[in-house]
N, C-alpha and C. Protein backbone atom coordinates (compact mmCIF):
# COMPACT_ATOMS: atom_id res chain seq x y z
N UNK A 1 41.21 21.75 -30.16
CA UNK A 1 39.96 22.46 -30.37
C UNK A 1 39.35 22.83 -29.01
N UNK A 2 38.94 23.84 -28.92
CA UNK A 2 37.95 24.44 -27.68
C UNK A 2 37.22 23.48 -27.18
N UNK A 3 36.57 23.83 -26.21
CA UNK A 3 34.68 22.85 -25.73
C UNK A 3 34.64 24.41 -24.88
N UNK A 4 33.42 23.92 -24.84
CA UNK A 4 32.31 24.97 -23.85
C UNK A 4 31.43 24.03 -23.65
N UNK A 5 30.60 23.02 -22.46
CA UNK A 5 29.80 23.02 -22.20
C UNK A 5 28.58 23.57 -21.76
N UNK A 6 27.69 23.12 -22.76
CA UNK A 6 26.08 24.25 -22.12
C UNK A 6 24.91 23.45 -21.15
N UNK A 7 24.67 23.07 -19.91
CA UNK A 7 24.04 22.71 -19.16
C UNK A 7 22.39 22.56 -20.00
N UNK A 8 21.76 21.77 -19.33
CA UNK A 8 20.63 21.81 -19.69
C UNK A 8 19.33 23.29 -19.58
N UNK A 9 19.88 23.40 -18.12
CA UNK A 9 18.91 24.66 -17.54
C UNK A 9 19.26 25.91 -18.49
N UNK A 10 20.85 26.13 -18.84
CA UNK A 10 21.35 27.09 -19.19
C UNK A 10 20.60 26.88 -20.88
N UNK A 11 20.72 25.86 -21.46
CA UNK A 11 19.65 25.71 -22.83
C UNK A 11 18.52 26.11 -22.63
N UNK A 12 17.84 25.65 -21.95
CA UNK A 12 16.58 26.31 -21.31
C UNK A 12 16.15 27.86 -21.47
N UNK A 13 17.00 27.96 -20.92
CA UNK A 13 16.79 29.79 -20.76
C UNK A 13 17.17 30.11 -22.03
N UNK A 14 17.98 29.91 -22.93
CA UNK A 14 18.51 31.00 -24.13
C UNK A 14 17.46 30.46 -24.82
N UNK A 15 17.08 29.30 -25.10
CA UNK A 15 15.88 29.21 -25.60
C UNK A 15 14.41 30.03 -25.93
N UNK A 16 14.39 30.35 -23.94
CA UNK A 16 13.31 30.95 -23.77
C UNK A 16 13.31 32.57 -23.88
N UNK A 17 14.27 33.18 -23.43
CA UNK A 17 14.78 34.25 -24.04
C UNK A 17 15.07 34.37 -25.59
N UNK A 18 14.95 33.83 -26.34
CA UNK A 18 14.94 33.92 -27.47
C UNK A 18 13.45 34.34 -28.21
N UNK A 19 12.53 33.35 -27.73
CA UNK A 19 11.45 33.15 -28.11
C UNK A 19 10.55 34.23 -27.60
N UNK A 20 11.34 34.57 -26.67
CA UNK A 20 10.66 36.04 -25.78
C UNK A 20 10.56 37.18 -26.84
N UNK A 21 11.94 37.34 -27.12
CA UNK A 21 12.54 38.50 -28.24
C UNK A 21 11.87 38.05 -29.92
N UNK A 22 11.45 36.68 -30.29
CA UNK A 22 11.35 36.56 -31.69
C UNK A 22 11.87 36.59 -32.25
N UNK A 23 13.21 36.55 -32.21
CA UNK A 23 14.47 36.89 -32.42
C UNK A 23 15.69 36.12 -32.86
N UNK A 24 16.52 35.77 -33.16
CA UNK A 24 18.19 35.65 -32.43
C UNK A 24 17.68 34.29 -32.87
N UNK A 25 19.96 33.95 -32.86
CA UNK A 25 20.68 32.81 -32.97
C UNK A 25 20.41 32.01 -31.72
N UNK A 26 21.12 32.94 -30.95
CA UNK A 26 21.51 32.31 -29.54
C UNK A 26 22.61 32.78 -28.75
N UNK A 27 23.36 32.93 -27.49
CA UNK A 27 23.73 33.55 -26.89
C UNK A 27 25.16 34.18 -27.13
N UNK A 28 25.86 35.47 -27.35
CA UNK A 28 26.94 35.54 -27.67
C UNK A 28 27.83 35.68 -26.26
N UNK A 29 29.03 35.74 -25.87
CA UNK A 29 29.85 35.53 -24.58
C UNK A 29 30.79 35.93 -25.17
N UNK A 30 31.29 37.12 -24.16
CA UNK A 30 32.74 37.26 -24.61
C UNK A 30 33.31 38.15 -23.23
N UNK A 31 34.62 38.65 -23.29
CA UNK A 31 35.02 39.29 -22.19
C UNK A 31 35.52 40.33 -22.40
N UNK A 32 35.77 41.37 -21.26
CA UNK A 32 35.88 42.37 -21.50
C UNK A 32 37.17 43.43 -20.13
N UNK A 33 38.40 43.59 -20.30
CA UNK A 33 38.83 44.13 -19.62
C UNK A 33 37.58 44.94 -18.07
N UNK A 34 38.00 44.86 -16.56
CA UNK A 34 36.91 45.26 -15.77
C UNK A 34 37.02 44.80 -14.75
N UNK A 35 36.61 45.05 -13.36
CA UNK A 35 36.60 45.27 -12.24
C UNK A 35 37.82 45.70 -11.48
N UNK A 36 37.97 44.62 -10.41
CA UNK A 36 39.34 44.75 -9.52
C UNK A 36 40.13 43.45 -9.74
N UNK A 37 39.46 42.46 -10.96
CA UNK A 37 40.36 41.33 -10.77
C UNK A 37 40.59 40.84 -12.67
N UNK A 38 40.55 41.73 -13.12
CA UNK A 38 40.86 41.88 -14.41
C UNK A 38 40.02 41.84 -15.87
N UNK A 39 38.98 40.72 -15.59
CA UNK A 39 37.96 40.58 -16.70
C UNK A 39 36.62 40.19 -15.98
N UNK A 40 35.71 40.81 -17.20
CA UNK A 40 34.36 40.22 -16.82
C UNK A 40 33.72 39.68 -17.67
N UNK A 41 32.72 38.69 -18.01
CA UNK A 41 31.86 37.84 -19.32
C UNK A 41 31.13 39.16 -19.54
N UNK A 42 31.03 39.23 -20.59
CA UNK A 42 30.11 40.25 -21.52
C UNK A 42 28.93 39.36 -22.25
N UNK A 43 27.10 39.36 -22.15
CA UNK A 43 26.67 38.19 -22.84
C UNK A 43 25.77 39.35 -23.55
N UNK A 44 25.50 38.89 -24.47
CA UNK A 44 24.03 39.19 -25.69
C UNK A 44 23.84 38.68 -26.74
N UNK A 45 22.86 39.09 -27.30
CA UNK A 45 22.05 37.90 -28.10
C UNK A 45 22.90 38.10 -29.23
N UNK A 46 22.78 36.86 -30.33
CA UNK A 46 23.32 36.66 -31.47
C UNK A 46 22.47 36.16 -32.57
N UNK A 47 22.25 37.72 -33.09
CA UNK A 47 21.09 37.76 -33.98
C UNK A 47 21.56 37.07 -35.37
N UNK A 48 22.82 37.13 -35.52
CA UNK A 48 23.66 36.48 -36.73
C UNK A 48 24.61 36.26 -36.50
N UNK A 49 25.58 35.34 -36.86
CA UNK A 49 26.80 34.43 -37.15
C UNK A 49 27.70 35.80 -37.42
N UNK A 50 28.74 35.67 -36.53
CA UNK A 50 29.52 36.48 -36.87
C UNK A 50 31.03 35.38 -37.56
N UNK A 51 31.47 35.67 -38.45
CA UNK A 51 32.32 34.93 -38.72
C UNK A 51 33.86 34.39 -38.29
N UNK A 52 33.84 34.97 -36.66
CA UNK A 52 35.00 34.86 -36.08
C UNK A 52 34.71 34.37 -35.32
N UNK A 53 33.37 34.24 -35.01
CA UNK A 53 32.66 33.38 -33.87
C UNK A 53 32.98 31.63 -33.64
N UNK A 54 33.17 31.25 -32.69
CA UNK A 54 33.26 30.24 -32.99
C UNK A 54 32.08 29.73 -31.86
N UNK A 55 31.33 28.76 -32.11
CA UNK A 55 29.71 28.45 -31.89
C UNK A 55 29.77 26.69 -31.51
N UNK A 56 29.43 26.90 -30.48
CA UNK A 56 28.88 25.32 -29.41
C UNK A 56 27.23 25.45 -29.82
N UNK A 57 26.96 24.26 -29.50
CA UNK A 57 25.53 23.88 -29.66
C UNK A 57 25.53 22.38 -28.63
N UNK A 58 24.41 22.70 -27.91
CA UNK A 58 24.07 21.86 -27.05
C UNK A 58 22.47 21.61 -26.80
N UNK A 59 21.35 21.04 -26.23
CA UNK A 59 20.10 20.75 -25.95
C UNK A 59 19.98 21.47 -26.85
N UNK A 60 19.93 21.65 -27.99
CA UNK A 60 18.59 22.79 -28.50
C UNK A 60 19.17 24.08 -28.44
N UNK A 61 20.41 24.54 -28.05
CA UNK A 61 20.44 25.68 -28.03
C UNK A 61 22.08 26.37 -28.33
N UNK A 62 22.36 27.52 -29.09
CA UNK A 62 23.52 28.06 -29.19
C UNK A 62 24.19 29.10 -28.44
N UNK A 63 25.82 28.84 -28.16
CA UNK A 63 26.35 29.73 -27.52
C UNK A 63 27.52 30.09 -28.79
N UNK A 64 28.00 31.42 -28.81
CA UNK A 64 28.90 32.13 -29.82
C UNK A 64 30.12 32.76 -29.36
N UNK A 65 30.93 31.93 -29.02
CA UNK A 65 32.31 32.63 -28.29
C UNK A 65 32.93 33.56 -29.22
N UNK A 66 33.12 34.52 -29.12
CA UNK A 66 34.45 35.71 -29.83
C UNK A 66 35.67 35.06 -29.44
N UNK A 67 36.36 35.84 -30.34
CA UNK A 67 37.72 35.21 -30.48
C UNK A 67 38.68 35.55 -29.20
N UNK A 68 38.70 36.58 -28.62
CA UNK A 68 39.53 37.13 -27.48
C UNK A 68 38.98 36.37 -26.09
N UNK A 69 37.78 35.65 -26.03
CA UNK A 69 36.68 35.21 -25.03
C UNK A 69 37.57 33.63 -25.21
N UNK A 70 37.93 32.99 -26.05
CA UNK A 70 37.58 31.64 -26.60
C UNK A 70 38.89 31.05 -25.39
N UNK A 71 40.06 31.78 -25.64
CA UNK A 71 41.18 30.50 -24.82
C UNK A 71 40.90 30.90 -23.50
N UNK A 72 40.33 32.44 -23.05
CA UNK A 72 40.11 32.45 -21.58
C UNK A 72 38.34 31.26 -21.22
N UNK A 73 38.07 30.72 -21.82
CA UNK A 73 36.71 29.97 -21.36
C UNK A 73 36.54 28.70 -22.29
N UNK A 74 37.65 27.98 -22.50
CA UNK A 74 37.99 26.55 -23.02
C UNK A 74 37.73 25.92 -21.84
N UNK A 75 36.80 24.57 -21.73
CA UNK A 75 36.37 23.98 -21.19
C UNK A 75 35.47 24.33 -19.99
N UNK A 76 35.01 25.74 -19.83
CA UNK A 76 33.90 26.10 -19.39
C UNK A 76 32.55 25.37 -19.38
N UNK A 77 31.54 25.67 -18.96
CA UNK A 77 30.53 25.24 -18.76
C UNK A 77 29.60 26.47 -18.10
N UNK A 78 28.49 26.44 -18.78
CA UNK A 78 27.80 27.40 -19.39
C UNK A 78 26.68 26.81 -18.44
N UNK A 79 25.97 27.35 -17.18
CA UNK A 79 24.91 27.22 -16.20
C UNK A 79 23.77 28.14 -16.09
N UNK A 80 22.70 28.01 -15.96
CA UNK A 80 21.61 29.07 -15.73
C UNK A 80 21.18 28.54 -14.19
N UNK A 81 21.28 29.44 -13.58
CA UNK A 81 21.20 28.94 -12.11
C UNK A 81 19.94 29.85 -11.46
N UNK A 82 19.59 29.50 -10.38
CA UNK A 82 18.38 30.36 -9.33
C UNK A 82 18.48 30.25 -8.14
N UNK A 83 19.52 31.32 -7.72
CA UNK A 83 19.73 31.59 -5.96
C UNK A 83 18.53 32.56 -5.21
N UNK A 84 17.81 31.89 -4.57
CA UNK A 84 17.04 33.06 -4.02
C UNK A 84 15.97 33.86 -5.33
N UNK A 85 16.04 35.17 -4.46
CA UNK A 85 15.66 36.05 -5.79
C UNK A 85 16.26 35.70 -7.36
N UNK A 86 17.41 35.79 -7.29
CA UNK A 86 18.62 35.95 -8.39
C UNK A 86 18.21 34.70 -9.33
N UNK A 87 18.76 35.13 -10.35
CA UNK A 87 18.37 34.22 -11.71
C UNK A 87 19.44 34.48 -12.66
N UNK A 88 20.50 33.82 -12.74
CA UNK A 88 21.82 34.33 -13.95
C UNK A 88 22.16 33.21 -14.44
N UNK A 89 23.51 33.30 -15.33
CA UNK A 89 24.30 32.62 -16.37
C UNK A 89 25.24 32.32 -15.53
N UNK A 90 25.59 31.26 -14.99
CA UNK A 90 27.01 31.02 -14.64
C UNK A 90 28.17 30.30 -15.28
N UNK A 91 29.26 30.99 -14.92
CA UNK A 91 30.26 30.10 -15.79
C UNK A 91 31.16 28.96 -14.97
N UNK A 92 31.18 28.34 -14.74
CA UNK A 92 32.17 27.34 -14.25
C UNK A 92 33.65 27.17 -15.17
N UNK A 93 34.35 27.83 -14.61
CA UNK A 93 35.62 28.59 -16.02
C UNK A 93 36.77 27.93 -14.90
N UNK A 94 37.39 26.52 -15.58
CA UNK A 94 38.73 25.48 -14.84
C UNK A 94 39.70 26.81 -15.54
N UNK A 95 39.69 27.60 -15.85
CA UNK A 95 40.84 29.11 -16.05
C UNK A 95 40.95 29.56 -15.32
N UNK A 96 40.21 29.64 -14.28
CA UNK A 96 39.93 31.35 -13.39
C UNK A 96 40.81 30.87 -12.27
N UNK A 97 41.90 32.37 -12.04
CA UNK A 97 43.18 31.96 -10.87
C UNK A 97 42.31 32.37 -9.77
N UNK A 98 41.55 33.49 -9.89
CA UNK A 98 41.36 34.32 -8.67
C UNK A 98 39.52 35.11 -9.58
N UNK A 99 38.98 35.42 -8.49
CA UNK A 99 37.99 36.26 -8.36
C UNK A 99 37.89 36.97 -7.61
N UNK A 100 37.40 38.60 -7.72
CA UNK A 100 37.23 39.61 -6.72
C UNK A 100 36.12 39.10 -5.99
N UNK A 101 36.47 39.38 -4.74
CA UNK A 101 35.40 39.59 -3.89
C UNK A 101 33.82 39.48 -4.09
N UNK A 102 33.04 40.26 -4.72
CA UNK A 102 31.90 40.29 -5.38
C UNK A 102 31.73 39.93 -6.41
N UNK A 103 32.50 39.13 -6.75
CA UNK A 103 32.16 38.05 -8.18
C UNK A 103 32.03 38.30 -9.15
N UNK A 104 32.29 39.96 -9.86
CA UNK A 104 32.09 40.57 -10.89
C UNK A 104 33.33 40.17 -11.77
N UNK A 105 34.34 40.21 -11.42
CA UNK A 105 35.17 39.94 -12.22
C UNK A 105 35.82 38.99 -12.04
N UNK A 106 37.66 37.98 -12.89
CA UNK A 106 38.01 37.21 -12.67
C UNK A 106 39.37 37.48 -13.70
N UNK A 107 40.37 36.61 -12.72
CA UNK A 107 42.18 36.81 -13.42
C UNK A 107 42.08 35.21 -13.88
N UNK A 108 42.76 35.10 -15.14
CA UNK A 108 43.12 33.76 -15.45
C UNK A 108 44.65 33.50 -15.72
């Protein structure tokens, strides 16, 4: 069976983004052919259960892997981080062979 770990901070935020919108399940993740190093995470909200989804729950809060997303981000870990200005989702992905340069994308 899969895992995805979801960090605390990273609960945090889908939380609060949620409550922002009035909205939503909780976060959907998936990937998407892209950049110079083959794939990139694709995220948005998950206003409903999709039934191929397969769904972690952690602090209080849900993440919704798609099916093509799920064996590239098995045992991931799901971060909301704050560099500086910057404020994102990080993935800590034990898959990833290589990353481009600017961090947009990743080969597994």
């Amino acid at each position: 069976m899969a895992t995805l770990n979801i960090t605390t901070a990273a609960a945090k935020q889908i939380q609060h983004v949620l409550a922002e919108r009035g909205q939503g399940l909780g976060l959907r993740v998936s990937v998407k052919p892209s950049g110079c190093s083959g794939y990139s995470y694709v995220l948005d909200f998950a206003d409903e259960a999709d039934p191929d989804d397969v769904s972690f729950e952690a602090h209080g809060a849900q993440v919704f892997v798609t099916p093509n997303a799920l064996e590239m981000l098995d045992g991931s870990e799901v971060d909301f981080v704050n560099e500086g200005l910057n404020r994102f989702f990080r993935f800590n992905n034990p898959n990833v062979k290589d990353e481009c340069g600017c961090g947009e994308s990743f080969t597994v």
